[in-house]
Protein backbone atom coordinates (compact mmCIF):
# COMPACT_ATOMS: atom_id res chain seq x y z
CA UNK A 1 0.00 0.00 0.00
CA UNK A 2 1.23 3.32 -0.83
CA UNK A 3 -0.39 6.89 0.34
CA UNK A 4 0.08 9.96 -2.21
CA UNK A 5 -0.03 12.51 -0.93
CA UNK A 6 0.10 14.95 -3.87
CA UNK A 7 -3.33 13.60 -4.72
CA UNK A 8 -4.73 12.48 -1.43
CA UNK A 9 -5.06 8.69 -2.90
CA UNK A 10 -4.17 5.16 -1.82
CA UNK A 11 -2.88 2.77 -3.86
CA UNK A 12 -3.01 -0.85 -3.16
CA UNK A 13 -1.27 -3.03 -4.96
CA UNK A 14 -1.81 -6.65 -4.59
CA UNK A 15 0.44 -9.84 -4.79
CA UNK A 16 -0.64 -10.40 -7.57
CA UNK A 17 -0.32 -7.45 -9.60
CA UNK A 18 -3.44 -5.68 -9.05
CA UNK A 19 -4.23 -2.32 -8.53
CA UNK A 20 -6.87 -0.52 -6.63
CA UNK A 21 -6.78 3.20 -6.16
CA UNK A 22 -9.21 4.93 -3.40
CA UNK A 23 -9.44 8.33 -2.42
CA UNK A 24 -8.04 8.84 0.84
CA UNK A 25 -10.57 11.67 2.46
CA UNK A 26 -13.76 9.57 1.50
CA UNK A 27 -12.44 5.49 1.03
CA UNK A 28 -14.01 5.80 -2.52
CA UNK A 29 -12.93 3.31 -4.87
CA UNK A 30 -12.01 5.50 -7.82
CA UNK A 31 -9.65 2.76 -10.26
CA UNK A 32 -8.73 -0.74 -10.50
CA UNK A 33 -6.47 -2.79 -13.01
CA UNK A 34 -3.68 -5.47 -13.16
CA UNK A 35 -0.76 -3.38 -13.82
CA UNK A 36 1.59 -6.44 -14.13
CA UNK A 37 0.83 -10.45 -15.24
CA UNK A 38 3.90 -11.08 -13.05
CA UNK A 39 4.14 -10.93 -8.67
CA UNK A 40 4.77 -7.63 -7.58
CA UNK A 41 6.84 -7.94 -4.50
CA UNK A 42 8.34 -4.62 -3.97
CA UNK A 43 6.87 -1.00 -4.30
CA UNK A 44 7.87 2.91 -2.95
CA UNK A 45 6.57 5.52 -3.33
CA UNK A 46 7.26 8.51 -6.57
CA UNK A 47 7.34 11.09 -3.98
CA UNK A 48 8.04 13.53 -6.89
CA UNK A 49 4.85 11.94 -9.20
CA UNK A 50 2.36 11.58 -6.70
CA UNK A 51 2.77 7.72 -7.61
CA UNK A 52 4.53 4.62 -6.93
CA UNK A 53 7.41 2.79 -8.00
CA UNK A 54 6.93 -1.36 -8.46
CA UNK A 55 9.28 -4.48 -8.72
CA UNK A 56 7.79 -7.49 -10.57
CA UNK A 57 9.12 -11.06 -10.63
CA UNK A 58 10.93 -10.39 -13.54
CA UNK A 59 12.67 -7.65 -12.41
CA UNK A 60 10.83 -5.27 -14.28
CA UNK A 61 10.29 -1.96 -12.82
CA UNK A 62 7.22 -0.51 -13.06
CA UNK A 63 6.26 3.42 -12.58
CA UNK A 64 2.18 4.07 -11.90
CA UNK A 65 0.52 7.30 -11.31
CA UNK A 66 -2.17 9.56 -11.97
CA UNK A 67 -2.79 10.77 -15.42
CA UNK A 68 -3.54 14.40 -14.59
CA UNK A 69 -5.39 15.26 -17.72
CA UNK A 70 -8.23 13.12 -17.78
CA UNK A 71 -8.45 11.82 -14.21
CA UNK A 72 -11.09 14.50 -13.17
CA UNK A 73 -12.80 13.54 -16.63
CA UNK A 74 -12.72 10.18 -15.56
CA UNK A 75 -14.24 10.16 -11.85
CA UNK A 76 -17.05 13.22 -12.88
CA UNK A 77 -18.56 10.72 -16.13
CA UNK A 78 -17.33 7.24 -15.28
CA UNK A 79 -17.65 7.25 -11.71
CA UNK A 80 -20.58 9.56 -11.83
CA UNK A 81 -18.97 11.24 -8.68
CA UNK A 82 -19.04 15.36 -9.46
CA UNK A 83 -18.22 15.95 -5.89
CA UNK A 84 -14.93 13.58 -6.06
CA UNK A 85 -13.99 15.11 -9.76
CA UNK A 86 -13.80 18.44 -8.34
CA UNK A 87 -12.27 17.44 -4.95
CA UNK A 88 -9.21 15.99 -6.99
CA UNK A 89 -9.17 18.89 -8.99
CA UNK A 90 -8.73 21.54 -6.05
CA UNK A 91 -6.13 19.31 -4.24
CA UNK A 92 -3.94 18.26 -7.41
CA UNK A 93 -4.61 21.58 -8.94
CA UNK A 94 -5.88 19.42 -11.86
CA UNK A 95 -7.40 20.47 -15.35
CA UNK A 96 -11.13 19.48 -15.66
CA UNK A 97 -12.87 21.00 -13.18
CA UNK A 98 -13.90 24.04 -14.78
CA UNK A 99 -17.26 23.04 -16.08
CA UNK A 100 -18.15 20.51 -13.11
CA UNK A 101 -18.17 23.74 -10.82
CA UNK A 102 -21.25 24.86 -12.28
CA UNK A 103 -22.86 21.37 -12.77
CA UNK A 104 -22.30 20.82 -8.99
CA UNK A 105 -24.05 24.23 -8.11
CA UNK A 106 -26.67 23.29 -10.21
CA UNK A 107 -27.36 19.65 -8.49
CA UNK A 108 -27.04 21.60 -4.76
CA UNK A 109 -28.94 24.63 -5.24
């Protein structure tokens, strides 16, 4: 498990090479994958990223993170979660969240 802080998220990263990514202020499950066919048996965290470094069986090393420019895209119309998009856009200073703004006043007012 590794906490980034530059974007507020946890990542946990299984055995087994898969991924699950949660917000860290609300436990929200915001991605999942297998990032590697192969064990994972060693990871750190990209301090400078907002990520996390891996090790796989095979000695590959593997570098995950947050694609800034369509993460807030991503969580507002896949995840459905306006309130989320726009959280991660304030704390990462992330591109997207210019148009949820007003879709969120809309839904609250």
């Amino acid at each position: 498990m590794q906490i980034s802080h530059k974007y507020n998220l946890i990542y946990v990263i299984t055995k087994l090479g898969l991924l699950f990514v949660y917000d860290l202020e609300t436990a929200t499950a915001v991605y999942r994958n297998r990032i590697s066919p192969d064990p994972i048996f060693l990871t750190s965290e990209a301090t400078s990223v907002g990520g996390f470094y891996a090790i796989n069986r095979r000695g590959q090393v593997l570098l995950a993170t947050v694609n800034e420019q369509t993460i807030v895209n991503f969580v507002s119309g896949q995840l459905n979660n306006l309130e989320l998009a726009v959280s991660l856009a304030r704390r990462g200073t992330l591109p997207g969240a210019e148009k949820l703004v007003c879709q969120l006043c809309r839904t609250h007012f």
